[in-house]
PDB file of N, CA and C in Angstrom:
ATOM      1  N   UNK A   1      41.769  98.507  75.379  1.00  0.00           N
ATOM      2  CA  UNK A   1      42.374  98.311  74.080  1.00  0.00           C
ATOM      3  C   UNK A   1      43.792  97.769  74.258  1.00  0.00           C
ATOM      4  N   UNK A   2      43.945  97.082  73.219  1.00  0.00           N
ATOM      5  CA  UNK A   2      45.595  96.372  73.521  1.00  0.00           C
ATOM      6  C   UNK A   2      46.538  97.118  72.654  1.00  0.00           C
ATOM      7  N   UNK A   3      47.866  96.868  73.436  1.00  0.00           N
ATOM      8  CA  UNK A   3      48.953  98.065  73.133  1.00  0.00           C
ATOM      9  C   UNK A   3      49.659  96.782  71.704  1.00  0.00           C
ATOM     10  N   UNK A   4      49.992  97.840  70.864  1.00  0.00           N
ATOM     11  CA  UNK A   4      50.931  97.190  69.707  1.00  0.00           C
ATOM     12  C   UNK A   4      51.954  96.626  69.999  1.00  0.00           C
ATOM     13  N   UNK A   5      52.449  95.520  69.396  1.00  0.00           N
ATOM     14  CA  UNK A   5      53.276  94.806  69.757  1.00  0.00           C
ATOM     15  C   UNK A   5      54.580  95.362  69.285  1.00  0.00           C
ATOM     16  N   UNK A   6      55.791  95.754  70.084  1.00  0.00           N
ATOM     17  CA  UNK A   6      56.747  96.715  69.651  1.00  0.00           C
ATOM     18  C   UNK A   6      58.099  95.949  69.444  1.00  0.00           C
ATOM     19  N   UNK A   7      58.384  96.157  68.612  1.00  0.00           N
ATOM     20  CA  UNK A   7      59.645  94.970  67.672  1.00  0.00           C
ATOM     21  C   UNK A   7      60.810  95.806  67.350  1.00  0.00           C
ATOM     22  N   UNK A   8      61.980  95.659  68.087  1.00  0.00           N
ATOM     23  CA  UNK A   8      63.292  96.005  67.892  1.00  0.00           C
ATOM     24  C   UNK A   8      64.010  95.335  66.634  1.00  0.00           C
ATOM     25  N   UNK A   9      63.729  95.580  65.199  1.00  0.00           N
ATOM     26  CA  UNK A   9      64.237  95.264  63.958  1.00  0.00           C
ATOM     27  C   UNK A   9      65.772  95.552  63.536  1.00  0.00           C
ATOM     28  N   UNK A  10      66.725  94.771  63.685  1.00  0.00           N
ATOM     29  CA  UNK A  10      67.914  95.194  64.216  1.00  0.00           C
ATOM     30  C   UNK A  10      68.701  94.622  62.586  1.00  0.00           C
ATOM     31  N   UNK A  11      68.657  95.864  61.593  1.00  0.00           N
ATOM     32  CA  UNK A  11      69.105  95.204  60.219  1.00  0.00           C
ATOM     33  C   UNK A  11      69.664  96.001  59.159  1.00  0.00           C
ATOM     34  N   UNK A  12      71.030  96.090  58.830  1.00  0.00           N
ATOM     35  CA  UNK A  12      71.473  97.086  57.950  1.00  0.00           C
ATOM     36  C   UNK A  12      71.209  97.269  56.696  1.00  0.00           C
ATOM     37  N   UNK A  13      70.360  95.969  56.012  1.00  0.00           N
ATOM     38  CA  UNK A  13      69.491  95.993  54.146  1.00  0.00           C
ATOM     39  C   UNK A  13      68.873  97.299  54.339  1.00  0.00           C
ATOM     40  N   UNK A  14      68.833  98.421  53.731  1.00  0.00           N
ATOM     41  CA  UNK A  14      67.578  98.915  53.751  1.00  0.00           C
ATOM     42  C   UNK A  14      66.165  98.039  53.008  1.00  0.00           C
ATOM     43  N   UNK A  15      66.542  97.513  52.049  1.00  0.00           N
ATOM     44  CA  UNK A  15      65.732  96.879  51.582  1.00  0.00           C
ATOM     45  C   UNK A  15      64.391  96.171  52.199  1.00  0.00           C
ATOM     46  N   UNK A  16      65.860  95.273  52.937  1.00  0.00           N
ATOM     47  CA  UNK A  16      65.264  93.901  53.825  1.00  0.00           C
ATOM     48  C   UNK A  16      64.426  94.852  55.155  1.00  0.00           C
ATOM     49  N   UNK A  17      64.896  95.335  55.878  1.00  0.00           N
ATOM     50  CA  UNK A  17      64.525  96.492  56.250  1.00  0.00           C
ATOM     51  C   UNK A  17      62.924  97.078  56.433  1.00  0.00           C
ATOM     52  N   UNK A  18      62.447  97.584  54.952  1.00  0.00           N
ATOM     53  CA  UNK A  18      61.792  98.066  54.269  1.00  0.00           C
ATOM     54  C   UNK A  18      60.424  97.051  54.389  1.00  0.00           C
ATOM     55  N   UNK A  19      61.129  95.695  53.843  1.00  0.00           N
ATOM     56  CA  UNK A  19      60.441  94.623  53.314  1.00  0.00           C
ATOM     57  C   UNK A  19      59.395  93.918  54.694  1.00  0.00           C
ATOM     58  N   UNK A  20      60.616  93.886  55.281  1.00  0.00           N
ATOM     59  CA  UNK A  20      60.043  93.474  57.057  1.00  0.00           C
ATOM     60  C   UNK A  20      59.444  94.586  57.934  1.00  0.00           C
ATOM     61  N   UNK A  21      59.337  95.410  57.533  1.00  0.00           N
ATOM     62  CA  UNK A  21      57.998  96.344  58.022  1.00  0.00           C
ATOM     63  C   UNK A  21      57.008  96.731  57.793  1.00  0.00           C
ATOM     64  N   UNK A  22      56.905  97.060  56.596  1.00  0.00           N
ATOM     65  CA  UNK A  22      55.960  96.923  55.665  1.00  0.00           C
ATOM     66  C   UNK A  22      55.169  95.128  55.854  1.00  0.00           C
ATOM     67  N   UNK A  23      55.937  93.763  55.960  1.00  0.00           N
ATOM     68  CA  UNK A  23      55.290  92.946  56.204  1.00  0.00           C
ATOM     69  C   UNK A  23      54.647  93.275  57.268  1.00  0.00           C
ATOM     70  N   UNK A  24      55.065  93.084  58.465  1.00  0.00           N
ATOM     71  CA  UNK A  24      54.417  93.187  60.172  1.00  0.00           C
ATOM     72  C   UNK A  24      53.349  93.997  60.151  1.00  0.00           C
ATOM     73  N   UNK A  25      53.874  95.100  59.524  1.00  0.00           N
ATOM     74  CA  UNK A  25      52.762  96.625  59.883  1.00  0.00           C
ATOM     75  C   UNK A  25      51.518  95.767  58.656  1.00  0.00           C
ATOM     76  N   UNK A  26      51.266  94.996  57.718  1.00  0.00           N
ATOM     77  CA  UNK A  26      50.009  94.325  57.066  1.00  0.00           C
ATOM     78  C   UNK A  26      49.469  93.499  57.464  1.00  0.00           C
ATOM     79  N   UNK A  27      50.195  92.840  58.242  1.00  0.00           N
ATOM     80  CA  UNK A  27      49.682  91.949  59.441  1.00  0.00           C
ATOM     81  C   UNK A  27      49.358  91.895  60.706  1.00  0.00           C
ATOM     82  N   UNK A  28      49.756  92.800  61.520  1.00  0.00           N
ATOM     83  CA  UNK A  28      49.854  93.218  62.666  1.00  0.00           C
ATOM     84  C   UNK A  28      49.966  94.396  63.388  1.00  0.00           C
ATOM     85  N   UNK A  29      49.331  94.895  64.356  1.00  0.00           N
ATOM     86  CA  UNK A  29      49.243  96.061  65.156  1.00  0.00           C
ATOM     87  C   UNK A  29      50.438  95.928  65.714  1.00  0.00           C
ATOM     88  N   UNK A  30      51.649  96.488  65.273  1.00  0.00           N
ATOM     89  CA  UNK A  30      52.882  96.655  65.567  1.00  0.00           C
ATOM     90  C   UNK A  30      53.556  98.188  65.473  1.00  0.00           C
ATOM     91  N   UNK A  31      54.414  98.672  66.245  1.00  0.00           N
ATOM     92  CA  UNK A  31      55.662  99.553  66.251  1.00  0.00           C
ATOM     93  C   UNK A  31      56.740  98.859  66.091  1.00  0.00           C
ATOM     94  N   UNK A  32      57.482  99.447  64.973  1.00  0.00           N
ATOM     95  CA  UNK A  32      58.897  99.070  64.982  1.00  0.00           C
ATOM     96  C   UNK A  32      59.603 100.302  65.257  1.00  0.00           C
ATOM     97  N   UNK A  33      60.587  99.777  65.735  1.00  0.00           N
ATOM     98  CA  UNK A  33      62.039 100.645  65.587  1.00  0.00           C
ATOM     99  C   UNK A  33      63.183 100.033  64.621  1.00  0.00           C
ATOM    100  N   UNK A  34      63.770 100.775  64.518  1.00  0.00           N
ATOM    101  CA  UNK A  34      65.004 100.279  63.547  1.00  0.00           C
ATOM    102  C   UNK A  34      66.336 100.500  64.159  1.00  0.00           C
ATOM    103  N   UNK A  35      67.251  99.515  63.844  1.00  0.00           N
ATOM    104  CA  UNK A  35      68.489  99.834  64.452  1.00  0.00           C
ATOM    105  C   UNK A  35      69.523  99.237  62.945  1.00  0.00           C
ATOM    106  N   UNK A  36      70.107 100.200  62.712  1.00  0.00           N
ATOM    107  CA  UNK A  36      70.886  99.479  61.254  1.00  0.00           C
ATOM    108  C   UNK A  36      72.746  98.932  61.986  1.00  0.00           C
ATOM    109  N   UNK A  37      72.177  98.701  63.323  1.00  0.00           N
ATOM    110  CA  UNK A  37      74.115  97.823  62.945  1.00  0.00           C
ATOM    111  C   UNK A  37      73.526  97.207  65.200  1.00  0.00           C
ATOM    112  N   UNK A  38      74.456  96.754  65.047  1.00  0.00           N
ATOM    113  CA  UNK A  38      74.280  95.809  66.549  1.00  0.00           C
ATOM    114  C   UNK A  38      74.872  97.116  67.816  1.00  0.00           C
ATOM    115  N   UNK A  39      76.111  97.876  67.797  1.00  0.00           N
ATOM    116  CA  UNK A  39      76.043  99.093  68.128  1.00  0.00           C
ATOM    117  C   UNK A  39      75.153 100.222  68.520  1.00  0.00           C
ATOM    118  N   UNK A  40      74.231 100.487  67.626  1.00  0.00           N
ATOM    119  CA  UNK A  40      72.749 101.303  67.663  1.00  0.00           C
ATOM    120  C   UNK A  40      71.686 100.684  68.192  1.00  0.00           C
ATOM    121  N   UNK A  41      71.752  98.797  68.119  1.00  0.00           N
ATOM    122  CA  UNK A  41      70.862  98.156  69.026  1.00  0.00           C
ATOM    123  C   UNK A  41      70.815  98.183  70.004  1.00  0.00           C
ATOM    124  N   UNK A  42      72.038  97.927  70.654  1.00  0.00           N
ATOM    125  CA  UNK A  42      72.727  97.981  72.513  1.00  0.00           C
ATOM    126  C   UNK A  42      72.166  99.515  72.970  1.00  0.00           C
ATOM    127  N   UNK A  43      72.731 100.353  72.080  1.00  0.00           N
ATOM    128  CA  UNK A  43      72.246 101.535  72.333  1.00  0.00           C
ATOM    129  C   UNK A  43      70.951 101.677  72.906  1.00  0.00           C
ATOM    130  N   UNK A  44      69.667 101.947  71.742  1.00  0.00           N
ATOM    131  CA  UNK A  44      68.914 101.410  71.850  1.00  0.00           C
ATOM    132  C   UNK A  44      68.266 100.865  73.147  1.00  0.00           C
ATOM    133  N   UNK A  45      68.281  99.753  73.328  1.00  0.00           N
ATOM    134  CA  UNK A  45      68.270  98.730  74.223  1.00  0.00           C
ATOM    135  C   UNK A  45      68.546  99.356  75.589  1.00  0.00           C
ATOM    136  N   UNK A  46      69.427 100.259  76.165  1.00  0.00           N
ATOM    137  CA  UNK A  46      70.486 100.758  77.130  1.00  0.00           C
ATOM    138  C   UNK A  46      69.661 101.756  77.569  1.00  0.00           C
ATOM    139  N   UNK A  47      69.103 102.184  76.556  1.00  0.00           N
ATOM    140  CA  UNK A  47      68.548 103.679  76.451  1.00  0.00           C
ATOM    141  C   UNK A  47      67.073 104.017  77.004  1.00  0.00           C
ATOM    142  N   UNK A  48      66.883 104.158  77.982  1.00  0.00           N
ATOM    143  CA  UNK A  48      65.371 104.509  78.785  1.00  0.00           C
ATOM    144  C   UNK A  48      64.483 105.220  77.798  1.00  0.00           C
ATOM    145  N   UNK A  49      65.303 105.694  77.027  1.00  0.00           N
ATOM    146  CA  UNK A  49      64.089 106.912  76.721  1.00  0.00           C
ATOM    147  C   UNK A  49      63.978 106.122  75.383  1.00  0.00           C
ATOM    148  N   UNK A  50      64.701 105.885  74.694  1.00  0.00           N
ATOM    149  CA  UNK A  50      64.663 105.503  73.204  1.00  0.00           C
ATOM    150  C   UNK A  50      63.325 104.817  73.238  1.00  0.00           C
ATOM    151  N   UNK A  51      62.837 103.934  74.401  1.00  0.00           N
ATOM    152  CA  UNK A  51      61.739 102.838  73.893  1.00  0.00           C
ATOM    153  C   UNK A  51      60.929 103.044  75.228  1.00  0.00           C
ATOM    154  N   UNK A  52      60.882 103.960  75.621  1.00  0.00           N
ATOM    155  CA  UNK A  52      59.915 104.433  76.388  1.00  0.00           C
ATOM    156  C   UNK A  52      58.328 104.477  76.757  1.00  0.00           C
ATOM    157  N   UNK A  53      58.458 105.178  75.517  1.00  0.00           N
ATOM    158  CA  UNK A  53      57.416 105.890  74.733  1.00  0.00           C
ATOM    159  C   UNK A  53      56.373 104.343  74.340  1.00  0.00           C
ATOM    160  N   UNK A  54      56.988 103.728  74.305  1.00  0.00           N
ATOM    161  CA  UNK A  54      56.108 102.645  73.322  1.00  0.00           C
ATOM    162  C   UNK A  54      56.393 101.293  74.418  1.00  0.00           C
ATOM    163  N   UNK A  55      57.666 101.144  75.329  1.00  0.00           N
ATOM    164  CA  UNK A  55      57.979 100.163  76.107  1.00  0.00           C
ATOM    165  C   UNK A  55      59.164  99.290  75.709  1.00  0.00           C
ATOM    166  N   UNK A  56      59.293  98.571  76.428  1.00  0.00           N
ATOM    167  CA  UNK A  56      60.133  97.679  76.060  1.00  0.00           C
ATOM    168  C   UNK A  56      59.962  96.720  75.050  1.00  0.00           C
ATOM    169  N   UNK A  57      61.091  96.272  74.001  1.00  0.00           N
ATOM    170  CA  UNK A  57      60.156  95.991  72.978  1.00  0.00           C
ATOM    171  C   UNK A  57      59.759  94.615  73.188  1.00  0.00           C
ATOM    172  N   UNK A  58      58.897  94.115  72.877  1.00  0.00           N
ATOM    173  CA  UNK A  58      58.233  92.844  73.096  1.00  0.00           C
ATOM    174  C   UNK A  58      59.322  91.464  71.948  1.00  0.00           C
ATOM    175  N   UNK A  59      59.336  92.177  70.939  1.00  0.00           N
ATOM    176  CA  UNK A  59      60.434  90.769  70.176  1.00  0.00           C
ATOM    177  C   UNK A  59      61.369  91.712  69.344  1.00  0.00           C
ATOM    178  N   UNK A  60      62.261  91.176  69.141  1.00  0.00           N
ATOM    179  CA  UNK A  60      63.813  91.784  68.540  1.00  0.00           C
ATOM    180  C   UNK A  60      63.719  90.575  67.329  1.00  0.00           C
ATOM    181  N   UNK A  61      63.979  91.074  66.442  1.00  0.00           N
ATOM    182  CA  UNK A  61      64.503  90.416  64.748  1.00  0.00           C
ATOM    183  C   UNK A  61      65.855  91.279  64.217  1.00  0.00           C
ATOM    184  N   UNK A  62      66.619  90.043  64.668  1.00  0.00           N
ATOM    185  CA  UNK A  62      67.852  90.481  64.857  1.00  0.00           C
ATOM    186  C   UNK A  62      68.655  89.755  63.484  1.00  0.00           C
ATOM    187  N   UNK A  63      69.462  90.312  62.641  1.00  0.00           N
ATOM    188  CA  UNK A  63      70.337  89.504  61.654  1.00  0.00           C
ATOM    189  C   UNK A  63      71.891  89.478  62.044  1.00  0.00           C
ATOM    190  N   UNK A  64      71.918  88.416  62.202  1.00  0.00           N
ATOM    191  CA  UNK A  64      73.316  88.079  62.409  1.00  0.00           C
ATOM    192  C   UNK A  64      74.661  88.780  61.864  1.00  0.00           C
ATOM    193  N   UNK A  65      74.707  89.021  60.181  1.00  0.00           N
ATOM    194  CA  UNK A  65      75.441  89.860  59.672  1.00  0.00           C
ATOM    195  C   UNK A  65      75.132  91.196  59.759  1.00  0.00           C
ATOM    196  N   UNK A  66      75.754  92.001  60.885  1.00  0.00           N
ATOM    197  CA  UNK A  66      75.883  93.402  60.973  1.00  0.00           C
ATOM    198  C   UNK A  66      77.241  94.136  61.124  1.00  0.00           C
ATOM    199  N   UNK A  67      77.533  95.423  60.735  1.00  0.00           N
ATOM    200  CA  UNK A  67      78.155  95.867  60.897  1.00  0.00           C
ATOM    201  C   UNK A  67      78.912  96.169  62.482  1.00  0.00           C
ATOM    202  N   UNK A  68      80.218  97.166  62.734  1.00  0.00           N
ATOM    203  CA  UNK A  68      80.298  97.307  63.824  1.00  0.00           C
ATOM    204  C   UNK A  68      80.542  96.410  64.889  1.00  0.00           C
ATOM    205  N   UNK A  69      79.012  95.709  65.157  1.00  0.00           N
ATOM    206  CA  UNK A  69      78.880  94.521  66.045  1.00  0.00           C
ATOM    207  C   UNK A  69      77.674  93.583  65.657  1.00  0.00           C
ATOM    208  N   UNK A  70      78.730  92.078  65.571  1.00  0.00           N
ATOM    209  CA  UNK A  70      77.476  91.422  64.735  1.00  0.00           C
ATOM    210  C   UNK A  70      75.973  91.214  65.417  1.00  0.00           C
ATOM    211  N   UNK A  71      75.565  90.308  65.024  1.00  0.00           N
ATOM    212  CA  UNK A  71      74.290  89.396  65.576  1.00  0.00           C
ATOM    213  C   UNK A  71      74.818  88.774  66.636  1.00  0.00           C
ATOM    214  N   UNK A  72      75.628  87.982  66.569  1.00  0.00           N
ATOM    215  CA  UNK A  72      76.278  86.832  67.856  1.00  0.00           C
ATOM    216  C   UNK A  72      76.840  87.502  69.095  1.00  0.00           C
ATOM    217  N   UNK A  73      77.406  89.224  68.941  1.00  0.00           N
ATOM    218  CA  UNK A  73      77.774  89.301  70.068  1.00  0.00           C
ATOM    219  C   UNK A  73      76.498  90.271  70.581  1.00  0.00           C
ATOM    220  N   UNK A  74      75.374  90.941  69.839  1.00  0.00           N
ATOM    221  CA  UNK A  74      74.285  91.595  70.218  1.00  0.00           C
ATOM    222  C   UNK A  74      73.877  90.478  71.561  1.00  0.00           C
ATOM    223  N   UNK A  75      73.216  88.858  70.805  1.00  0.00           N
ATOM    224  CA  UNK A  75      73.030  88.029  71.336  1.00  0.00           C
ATOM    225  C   UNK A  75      73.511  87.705  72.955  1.00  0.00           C
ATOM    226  N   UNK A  76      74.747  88.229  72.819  1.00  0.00           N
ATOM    227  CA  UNK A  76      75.828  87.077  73.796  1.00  0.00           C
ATOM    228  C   UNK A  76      75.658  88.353  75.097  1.00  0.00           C
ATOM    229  N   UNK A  77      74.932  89.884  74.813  1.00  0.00           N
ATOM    230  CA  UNK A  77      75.029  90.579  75.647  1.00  0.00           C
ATOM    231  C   UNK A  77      73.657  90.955  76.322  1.00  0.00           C
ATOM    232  N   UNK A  78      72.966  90.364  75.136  1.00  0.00           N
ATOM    233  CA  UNK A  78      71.049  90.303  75.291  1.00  0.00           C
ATOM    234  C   UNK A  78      71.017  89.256  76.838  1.00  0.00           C
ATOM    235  N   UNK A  79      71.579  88.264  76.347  1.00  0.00           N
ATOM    236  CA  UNK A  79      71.196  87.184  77.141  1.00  0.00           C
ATOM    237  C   UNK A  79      71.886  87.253  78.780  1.00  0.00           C
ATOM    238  N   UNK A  80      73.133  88.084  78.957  1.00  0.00           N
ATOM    239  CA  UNK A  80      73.731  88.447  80.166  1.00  0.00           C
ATOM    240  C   UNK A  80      72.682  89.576  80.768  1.00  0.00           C
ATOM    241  N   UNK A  81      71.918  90.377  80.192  1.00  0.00           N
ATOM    242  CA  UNK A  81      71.074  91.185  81.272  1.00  0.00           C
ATOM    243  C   UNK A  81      69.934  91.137  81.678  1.00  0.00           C
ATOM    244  N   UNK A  82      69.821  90.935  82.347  1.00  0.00           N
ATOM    245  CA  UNK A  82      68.482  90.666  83.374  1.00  0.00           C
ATOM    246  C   UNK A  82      67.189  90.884  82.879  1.00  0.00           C
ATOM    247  N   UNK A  83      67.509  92.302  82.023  1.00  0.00           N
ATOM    248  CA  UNK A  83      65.695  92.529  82.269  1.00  0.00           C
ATOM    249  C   UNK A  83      65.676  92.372  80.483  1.00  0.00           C
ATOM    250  N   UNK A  84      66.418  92.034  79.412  1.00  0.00           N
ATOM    251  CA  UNK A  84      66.713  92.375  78.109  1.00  0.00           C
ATOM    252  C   UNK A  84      66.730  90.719  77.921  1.00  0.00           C
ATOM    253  N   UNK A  85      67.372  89.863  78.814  1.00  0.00           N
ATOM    254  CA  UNK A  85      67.316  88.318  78.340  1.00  0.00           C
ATOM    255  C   UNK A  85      66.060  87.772  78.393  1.00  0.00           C
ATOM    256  N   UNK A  86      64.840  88.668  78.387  1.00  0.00           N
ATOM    257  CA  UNK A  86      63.436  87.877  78.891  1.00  0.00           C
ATOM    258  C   UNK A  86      62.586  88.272  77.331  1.00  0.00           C
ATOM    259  N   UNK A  87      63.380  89.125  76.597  1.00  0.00           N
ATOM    260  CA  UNK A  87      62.551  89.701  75.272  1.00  0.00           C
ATOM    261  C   UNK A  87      62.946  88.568  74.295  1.00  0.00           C
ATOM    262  N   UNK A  88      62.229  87.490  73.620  1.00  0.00           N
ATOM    263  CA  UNK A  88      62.335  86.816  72.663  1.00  0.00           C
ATOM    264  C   UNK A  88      62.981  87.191  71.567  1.00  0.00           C
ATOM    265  N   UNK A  89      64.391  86.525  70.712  1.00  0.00           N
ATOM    266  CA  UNK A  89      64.945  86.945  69.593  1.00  0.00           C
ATOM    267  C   UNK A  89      64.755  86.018  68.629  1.00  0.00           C
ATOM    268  N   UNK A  90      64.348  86.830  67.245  1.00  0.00           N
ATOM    269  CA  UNK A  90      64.414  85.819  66.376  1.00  0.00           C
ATOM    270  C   UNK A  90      65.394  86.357  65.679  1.00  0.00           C
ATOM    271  N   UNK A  91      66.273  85.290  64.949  1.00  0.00           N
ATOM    272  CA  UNK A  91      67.462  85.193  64.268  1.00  0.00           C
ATOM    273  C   UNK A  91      67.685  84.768  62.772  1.00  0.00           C
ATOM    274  N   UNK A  92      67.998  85.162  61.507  1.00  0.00           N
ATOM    275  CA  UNK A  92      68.019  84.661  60.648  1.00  0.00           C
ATOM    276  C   UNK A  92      69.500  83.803  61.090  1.00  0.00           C
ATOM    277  N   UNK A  93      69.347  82.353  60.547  1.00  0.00           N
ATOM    278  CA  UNK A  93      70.205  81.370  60.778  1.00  0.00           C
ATOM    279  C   UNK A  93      71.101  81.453  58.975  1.00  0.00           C
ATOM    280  N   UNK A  94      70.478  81.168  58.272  1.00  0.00           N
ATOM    281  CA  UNK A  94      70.431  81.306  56.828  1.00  0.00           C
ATOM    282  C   UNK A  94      69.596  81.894  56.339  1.00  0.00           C
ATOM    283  N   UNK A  95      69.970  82.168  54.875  1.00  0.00           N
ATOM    284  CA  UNK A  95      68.725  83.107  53.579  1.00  0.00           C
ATOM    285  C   UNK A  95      67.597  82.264  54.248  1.00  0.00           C
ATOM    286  N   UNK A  96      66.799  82.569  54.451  1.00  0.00           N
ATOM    287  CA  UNK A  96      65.456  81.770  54.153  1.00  0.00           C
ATOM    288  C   UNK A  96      64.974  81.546  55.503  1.00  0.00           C
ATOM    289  N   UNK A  97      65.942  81.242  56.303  1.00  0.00           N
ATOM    290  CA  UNK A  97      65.458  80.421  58.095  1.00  0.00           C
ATOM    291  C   UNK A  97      65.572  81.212  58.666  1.00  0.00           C
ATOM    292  N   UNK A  98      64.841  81.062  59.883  1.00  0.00           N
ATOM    293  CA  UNK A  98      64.559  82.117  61.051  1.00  0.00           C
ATOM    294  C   UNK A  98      64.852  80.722  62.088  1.00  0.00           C
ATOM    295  N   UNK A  99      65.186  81.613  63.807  1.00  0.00           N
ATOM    296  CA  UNK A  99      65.258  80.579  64.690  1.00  0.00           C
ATOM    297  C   UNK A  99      64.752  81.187  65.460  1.00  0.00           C
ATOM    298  N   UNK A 100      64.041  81.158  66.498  1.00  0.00           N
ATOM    299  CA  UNK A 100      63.149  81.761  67.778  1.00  0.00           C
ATOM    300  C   UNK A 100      64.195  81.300  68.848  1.00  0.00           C
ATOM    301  N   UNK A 101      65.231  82.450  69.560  1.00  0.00           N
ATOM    302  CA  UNK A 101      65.879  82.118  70.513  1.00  0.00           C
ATOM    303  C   UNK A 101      64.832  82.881  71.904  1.00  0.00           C
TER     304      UNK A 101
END
């Protein structure tokens, strides 16, 4: 049997949030986690045990406007580590656009 695809949702809307899990989870055999600011992502991310359980997460949907620490520097620290620069990010660019980094 194949393991769910586990998505690091990195977004302070609750809304938006809400909206984007509820999508995935109707479409897809997915786990999410949630991280509401770029701070709690790194965390997260850093954290052996946090994503353990389920693995490393397979794609990160990351929004640029966050608290704390934005999108751009989540990004700028994703991509310096070794085993974290190999997980695909998608990025809202604008309302509406997504970018597959």
């Amino acid at each position: 049997m194949k393991r769910p695809i586990h998505v690091l949702l990195v977004e302070d809307n609750p809304a938006d949030a809400d909206l984007t899990s509820e999508t995935l989870t109707e479409c897809l055999d997915v786990e999410i986690s949630l991280a509401k600011d770029g701070v709690e992502a790194l965390e997260i991310l850093n954290n052996d045990g946090s994503w353990s359980a389920q693995g490393r997460p397979t794609l990160i949907l990351l929004d640029l406007n966050l608290p704390r620490k934005d999108g751009r520097q989540v990004l700028a620290v994703l991509k310096t580590h070794a085993l974290l620069r190999r997980i695909p990010v998608l990025i809202r660019i604008r309302q509406g656009r997504h970018k597959l980094l």
